[in-house]
C-alpha atoms as a PDB file:
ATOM      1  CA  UNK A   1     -21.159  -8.023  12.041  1.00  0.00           C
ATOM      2  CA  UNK A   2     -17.431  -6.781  11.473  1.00  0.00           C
ATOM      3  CA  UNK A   3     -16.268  -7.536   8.379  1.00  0.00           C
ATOM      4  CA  UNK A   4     -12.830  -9.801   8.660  1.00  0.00           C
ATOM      5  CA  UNK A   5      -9.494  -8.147   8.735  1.00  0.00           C
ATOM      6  CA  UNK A   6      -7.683  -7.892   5.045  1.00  0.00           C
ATOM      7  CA  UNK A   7      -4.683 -10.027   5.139  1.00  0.00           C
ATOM      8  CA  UNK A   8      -1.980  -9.693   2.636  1.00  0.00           C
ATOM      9  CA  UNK A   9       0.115 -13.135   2.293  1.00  0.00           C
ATOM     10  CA  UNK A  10       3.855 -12.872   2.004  1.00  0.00           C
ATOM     11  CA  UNK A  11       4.670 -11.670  -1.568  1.00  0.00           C
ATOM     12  CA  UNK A  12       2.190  -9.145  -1.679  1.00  0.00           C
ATOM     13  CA  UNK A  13       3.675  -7.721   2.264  1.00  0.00           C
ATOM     14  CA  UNK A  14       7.035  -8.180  -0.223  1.00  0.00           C
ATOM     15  CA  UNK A  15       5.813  -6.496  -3.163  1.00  0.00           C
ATOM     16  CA  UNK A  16       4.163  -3.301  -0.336  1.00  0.00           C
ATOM     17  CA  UNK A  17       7.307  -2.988   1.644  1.00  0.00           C
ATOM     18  CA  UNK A  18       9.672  -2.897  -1.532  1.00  0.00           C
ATOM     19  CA  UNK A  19       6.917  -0.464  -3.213  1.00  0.00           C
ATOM     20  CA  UNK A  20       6.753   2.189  -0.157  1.00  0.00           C
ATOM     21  CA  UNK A  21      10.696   2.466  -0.111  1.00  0.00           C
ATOM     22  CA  UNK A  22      10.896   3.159  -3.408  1.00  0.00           C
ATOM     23  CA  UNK A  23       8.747   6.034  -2.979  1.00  0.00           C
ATOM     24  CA  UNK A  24      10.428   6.846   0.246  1.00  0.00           C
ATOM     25  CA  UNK A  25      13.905   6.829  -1.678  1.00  0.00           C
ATOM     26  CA  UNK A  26      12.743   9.070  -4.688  1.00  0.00           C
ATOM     27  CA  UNK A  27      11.153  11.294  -1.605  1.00  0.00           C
ATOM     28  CA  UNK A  28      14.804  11.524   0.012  1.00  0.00           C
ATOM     29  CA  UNK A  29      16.188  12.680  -3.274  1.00  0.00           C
ATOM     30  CA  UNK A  30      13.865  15.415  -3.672  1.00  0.00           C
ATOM     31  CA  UNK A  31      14.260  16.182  -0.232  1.00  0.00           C
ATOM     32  CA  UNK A  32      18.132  15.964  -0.581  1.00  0.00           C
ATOM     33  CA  UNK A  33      18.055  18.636  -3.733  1.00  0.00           C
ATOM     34  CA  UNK A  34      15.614  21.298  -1.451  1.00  0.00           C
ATOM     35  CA  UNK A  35      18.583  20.995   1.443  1.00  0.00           C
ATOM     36  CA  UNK A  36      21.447  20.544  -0.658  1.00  0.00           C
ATOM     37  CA  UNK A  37      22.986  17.989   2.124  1.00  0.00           C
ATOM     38  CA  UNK A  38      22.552  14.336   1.882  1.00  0.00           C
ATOM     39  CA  UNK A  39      19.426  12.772   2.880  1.00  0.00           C
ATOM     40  CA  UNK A  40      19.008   9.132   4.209  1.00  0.00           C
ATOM     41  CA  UNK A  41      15.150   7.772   5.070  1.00  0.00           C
ATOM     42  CA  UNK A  42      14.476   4.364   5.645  1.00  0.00           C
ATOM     43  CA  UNK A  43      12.082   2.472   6.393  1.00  0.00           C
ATOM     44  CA  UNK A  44      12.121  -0.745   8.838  1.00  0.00           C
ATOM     45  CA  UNK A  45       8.484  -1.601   9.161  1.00  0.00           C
ATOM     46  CA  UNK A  46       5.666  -2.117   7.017  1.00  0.00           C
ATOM     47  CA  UNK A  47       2.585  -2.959   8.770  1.00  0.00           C
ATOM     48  CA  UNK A  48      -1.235  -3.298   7.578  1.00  0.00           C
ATOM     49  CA  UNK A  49      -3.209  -2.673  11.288  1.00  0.00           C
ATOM     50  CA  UNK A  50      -6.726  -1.701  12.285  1.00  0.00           C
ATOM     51  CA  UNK A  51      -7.165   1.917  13.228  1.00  0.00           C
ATOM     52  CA  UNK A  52      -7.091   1.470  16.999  1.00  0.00           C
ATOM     53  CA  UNK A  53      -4.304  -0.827  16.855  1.00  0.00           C
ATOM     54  CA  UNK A  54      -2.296   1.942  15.099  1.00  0.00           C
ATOM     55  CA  UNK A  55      -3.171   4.552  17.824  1.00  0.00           C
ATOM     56  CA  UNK A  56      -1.786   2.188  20.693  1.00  0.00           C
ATOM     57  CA  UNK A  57       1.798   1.623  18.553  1.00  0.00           C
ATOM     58  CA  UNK A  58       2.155   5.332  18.543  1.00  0.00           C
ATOM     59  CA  UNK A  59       0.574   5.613  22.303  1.00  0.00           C
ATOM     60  CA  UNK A  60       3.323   3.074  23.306  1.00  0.00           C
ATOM     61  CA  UNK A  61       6.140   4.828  22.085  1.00  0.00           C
ATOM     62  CA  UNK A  62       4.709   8.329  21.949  1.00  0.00           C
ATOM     63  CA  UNK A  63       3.815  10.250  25.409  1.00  0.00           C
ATOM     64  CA  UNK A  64       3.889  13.308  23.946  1.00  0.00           C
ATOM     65  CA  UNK A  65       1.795  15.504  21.491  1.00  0.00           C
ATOM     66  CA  UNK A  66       2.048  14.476  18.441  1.00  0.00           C
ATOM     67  CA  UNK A  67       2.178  16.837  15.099  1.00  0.00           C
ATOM     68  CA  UNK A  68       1.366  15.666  11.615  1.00  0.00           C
ATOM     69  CA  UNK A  69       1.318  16.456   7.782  1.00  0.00           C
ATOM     70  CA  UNK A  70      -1.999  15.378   6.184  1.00  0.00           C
ATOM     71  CA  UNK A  71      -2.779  15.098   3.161  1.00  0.00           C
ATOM     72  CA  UNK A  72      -5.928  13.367   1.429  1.00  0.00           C
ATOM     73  CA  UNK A  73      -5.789  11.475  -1.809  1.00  0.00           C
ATOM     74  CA  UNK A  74      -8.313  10.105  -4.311  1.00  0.00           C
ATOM     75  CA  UNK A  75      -8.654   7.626  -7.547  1.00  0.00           C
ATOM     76  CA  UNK A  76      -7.948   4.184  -7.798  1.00  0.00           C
ATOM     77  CA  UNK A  77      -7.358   3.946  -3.975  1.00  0.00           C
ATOM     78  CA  UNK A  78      -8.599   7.062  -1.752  1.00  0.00           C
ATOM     79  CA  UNK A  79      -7.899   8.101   1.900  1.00  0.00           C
ATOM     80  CA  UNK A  80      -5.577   9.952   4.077  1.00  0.00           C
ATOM     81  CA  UNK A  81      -1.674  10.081   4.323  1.00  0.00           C
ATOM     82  CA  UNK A  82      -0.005  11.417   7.268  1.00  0.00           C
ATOM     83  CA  UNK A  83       3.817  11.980   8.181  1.00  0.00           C
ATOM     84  CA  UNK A  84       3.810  12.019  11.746  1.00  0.00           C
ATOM     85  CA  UNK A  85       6.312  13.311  14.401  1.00  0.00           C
ATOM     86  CA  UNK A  86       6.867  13.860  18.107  1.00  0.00           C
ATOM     87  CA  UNK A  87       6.167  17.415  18.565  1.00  0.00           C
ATOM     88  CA  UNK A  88       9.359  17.449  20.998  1.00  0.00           C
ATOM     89  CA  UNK A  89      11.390  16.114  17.292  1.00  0.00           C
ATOM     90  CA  UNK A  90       9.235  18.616  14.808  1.00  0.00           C
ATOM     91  CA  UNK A  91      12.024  21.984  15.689  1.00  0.00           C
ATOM     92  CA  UNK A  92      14.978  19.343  14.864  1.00  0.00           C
ATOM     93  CA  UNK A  93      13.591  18.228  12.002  1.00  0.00           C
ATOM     94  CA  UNK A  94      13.044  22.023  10.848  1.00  0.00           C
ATOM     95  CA  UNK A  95      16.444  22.704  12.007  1.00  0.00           C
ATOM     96  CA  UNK A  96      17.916  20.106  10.663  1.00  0.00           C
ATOM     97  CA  UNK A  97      16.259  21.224   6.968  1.00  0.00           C
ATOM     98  CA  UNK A  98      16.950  24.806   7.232  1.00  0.00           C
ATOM     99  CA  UNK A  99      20.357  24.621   8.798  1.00  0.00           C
ATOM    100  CA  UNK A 100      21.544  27.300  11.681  1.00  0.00           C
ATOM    101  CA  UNK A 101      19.032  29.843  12.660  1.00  0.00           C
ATOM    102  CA  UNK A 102      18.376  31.526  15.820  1.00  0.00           C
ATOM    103  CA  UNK A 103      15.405  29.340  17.757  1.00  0.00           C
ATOM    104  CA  UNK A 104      12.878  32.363  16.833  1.00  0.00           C
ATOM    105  CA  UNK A 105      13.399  32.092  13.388  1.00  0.00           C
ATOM    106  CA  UNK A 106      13.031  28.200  13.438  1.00  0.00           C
ATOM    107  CA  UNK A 107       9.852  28.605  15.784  1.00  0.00           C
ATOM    108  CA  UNK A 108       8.091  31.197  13.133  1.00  0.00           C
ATOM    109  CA  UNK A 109       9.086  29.008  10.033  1.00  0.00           C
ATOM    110  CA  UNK A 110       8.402  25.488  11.491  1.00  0.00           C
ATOM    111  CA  UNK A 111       4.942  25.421  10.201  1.00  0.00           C
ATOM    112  CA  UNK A 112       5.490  26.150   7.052  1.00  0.00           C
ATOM    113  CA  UNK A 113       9.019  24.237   7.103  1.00  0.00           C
ATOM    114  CA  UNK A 114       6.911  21.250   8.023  1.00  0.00           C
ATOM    115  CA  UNK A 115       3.971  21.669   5.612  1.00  0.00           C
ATOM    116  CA  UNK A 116       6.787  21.728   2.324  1.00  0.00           C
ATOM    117  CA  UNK A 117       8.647  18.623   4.052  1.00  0.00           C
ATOM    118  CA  UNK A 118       5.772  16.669   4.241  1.00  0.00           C
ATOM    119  CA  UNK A 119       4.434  17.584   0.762  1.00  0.00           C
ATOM    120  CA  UNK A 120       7.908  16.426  -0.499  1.00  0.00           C
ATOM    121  CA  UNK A 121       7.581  13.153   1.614  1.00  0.00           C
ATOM    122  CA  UNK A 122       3.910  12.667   1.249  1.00  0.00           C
ATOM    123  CA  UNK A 123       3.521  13.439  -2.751  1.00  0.00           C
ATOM    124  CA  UNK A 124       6.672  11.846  -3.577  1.00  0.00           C
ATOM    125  CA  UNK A 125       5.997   8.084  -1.861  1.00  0.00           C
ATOM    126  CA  UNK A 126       2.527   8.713  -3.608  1.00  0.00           C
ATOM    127  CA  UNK A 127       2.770   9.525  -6.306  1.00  0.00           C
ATOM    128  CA  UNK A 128       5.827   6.971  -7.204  1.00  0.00           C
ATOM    129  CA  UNK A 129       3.601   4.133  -5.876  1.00  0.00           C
ATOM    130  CA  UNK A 130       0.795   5.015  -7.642  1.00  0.00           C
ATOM    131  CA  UNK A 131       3.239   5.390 -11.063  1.00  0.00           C
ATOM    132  CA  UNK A 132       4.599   2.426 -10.113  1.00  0.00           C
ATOM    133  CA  UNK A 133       0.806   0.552  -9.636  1.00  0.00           C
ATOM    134  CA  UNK A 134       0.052   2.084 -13.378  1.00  0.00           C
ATOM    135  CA  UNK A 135      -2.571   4.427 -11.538  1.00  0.00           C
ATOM    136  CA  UNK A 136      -2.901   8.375 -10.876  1.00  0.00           C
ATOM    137  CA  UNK A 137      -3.580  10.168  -7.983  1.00  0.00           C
ATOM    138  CA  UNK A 138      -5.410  13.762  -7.096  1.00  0.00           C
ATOM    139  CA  UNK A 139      -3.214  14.819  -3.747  1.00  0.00           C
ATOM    140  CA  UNK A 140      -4.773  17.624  -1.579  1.00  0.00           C
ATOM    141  CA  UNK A 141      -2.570  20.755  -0.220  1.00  0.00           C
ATOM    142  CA  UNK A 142      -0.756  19.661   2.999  1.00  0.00           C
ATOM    143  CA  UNK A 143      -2.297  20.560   6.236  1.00  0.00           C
ATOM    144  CA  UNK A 144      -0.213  20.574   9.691  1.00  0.00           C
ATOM    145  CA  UNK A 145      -1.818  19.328  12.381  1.00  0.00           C
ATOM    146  CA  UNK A 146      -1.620  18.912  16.393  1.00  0.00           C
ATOM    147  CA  UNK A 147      -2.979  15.942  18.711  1.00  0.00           C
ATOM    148  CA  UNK A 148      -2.816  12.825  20.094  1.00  0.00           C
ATOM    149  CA  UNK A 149      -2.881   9.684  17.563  1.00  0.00           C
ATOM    150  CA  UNK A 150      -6.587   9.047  18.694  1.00  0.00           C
ATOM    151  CA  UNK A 151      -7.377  12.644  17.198  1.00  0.00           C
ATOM    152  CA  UNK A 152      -4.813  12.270  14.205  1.00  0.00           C
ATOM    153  CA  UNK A 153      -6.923   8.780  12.840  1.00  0.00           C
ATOM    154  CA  UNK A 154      -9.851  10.196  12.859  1.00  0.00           C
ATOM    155  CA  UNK A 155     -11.611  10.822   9.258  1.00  0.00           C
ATOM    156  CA  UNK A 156     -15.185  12.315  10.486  1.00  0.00           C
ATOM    157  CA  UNK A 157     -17.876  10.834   9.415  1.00  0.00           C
ATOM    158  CA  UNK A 158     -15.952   6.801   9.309  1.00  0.00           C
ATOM    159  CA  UNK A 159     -16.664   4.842  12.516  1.00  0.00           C
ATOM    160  CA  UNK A 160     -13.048   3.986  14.243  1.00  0.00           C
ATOM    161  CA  UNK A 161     -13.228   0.666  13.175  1.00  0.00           C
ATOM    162  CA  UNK A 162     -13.724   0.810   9.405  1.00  0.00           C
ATOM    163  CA  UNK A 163     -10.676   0.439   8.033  1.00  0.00           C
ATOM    164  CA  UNK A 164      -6.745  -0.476   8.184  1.00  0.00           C
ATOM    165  CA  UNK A 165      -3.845   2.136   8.714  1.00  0.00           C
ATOM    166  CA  UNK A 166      -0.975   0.978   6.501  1.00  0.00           C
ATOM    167  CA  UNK A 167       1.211   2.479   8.985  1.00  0.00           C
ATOM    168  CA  UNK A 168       5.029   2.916   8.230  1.00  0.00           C
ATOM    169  CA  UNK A 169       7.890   3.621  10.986  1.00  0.00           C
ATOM    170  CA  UNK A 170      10.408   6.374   9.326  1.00  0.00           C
ATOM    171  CA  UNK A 171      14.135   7.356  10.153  1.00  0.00           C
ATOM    172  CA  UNK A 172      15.519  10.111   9.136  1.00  0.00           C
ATOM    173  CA  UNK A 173      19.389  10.872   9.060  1.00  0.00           C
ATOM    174  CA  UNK A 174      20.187  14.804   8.202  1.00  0.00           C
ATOM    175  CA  UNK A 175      23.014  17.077   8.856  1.00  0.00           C
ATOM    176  CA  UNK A 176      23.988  14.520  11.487  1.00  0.00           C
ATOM    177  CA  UNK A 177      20.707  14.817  13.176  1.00  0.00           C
ATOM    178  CA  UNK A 178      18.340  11.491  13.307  1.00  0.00           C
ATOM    179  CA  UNK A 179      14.824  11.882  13.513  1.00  0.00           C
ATOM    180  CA  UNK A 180      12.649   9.166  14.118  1.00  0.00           C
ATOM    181  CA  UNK A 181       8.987   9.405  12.371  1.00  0.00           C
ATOM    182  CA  UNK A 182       6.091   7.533  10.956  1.00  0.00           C
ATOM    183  CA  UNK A 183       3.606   7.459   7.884  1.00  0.00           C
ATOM    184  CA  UNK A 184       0.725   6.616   8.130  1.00  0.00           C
ATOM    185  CA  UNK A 185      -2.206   5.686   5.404  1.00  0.00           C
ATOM    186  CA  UNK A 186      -5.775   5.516   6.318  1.00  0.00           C
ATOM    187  CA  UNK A 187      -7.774   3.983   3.753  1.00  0.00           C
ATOM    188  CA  UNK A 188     -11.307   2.229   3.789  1.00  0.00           C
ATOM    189  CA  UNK A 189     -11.646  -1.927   3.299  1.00  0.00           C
ATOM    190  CA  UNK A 190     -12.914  -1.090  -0.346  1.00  0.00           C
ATOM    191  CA  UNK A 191      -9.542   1.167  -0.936  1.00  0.00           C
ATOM    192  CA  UNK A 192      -7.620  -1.680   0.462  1.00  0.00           C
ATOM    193  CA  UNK A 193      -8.980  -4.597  -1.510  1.00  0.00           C
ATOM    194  CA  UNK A 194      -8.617  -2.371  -4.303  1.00  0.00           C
ATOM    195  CA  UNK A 195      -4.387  -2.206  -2.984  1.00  0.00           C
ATOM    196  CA  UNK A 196      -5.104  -5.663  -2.889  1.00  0.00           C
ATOM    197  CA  UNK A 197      -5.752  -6.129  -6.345  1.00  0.00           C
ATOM    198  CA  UNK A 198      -3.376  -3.647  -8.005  1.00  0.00           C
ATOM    199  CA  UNK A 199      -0.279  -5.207  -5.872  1.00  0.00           C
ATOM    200  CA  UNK A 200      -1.293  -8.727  -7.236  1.00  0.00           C
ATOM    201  CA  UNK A 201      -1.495  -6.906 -10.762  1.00  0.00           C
ATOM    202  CA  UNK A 202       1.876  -5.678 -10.241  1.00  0.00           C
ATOM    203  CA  UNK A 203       3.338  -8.554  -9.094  1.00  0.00           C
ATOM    204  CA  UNK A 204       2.149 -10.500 -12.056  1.00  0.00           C
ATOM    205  CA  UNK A 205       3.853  -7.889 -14.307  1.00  0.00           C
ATOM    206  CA  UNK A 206       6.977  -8.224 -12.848  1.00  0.00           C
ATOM    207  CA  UNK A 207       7.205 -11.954 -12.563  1.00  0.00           C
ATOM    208  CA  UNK A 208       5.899 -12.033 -15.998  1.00  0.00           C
ATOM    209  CA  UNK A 209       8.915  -9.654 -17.393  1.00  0.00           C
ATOM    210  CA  UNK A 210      11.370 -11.660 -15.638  1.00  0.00           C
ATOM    211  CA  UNK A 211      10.203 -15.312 -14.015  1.00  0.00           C
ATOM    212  CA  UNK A 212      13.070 -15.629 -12.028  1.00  0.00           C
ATOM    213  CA  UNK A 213      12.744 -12.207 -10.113  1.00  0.00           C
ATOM    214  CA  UNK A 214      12.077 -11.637  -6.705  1.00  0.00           C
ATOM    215  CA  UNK A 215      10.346  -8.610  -4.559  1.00  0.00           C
ATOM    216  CA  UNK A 216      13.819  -7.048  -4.891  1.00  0.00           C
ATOM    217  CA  UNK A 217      13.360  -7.257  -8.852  1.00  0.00           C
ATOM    218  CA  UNK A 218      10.507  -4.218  -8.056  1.00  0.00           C
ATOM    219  CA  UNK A 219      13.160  -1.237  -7.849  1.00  0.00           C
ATOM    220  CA  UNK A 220      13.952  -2.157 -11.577  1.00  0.00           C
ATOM    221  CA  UNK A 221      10.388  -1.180 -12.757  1.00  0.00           C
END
């Protein structure tokens, strides 16, 4: 029997979306320092979806191969973080980071290019959640990897349907270049409820500190 989807209720979808831009900010800025040139990544939309349902938002806007950072992570929560682009946006991106080069160059450097942009991304939304959740995390080495978003959301060995992609759409503004993205968090139900929990810890701090603040009250911590 499936077990029933986890449902956050508003101020804990509040408290997640305010949490995953501040790491996403604190990510720009480190980002910003490797480039020297201003940075700007936001992030519209927050949403908690099965596995398959994630596959058919990216299949719906994405015809094209895909190519991803991945990195796993493990402790209080545990899973897989990806930062996921078109591969037809991946050479702009690089370009965008390294500046002018001749298309060779670019071509021979985007793996690696990729690999340190998506550690910066990956580690720094990590790790500043987890900071701000009063938690550590262990976060692998980046790999870069090619497919389709079926391929992508796969963790071998977990059947397609166990477990939630907190799946993130991305823009990213650079040297007058905008790149359009996503990250994406695969986690099990148990690393979920255990989200769960530590949001509605959180939340309780902050509204305990200050009973008049709001989600927005969450950049202060």
């Amino acid at each position: 029997m499936p077990q029933p989807l986890m449902v956050l209720d508003e101020i804990e979808q509040d408290a997640l979306t305010e949490l995953v831009n501040i790491g996403v900010s604190r990510a720009a800025a480190s980002l910003r320092k490797m480039v020297g040139r201003q940075v700007l990544l936001s992030v519209p939309a927050v949403e908690l979806v099965p596995r398959k349902v994630a596959t058919t938002l990216i299949g719906e806007r994405e015809n094209n191969e895909l190519i991803a950072v991945c990195q796993d992570f493990t402790g209080a929560i545990s899973g897989r973080a990806l930062l996921i682009f078109p591969l037809s946006n991946s050479l702009e991106l690089v370009r965008a980071v390294l500046g002018e080069q001749d298309d060779s160059d670019v071509a021979d450097m985007e793996h690696e290019a990729l690999a340190e942009i998506g550690n910066i991304i990956l580690n720094g939304c990590l790790a500043t959640m987890a900071n701000l959740l009063r938690e550590s995390l262990e976060i692998s080495l980046p790999q870069v990897r090619r497919g389709s978003g079926t391929s992508l959301f796969h963790i071998i060995g977990k059947p397609d349907d166990d477990g939630l992609v907190l799946f993130l759409y991305i823009n990213f503004s650079l040297r007058d270049r905008d790149v359009r993205g996503y990250i994406a968090m695969l986690m099990d139900l148990a690393s979920l409820e255990s989200l769960k929990v530590l949001i509605g810890e959180f939340i309780t701090r902050v509204m305990h500190d200050d009973p008049g603040a709001g989600p927005g009250a969450l950049g202060d911590e």
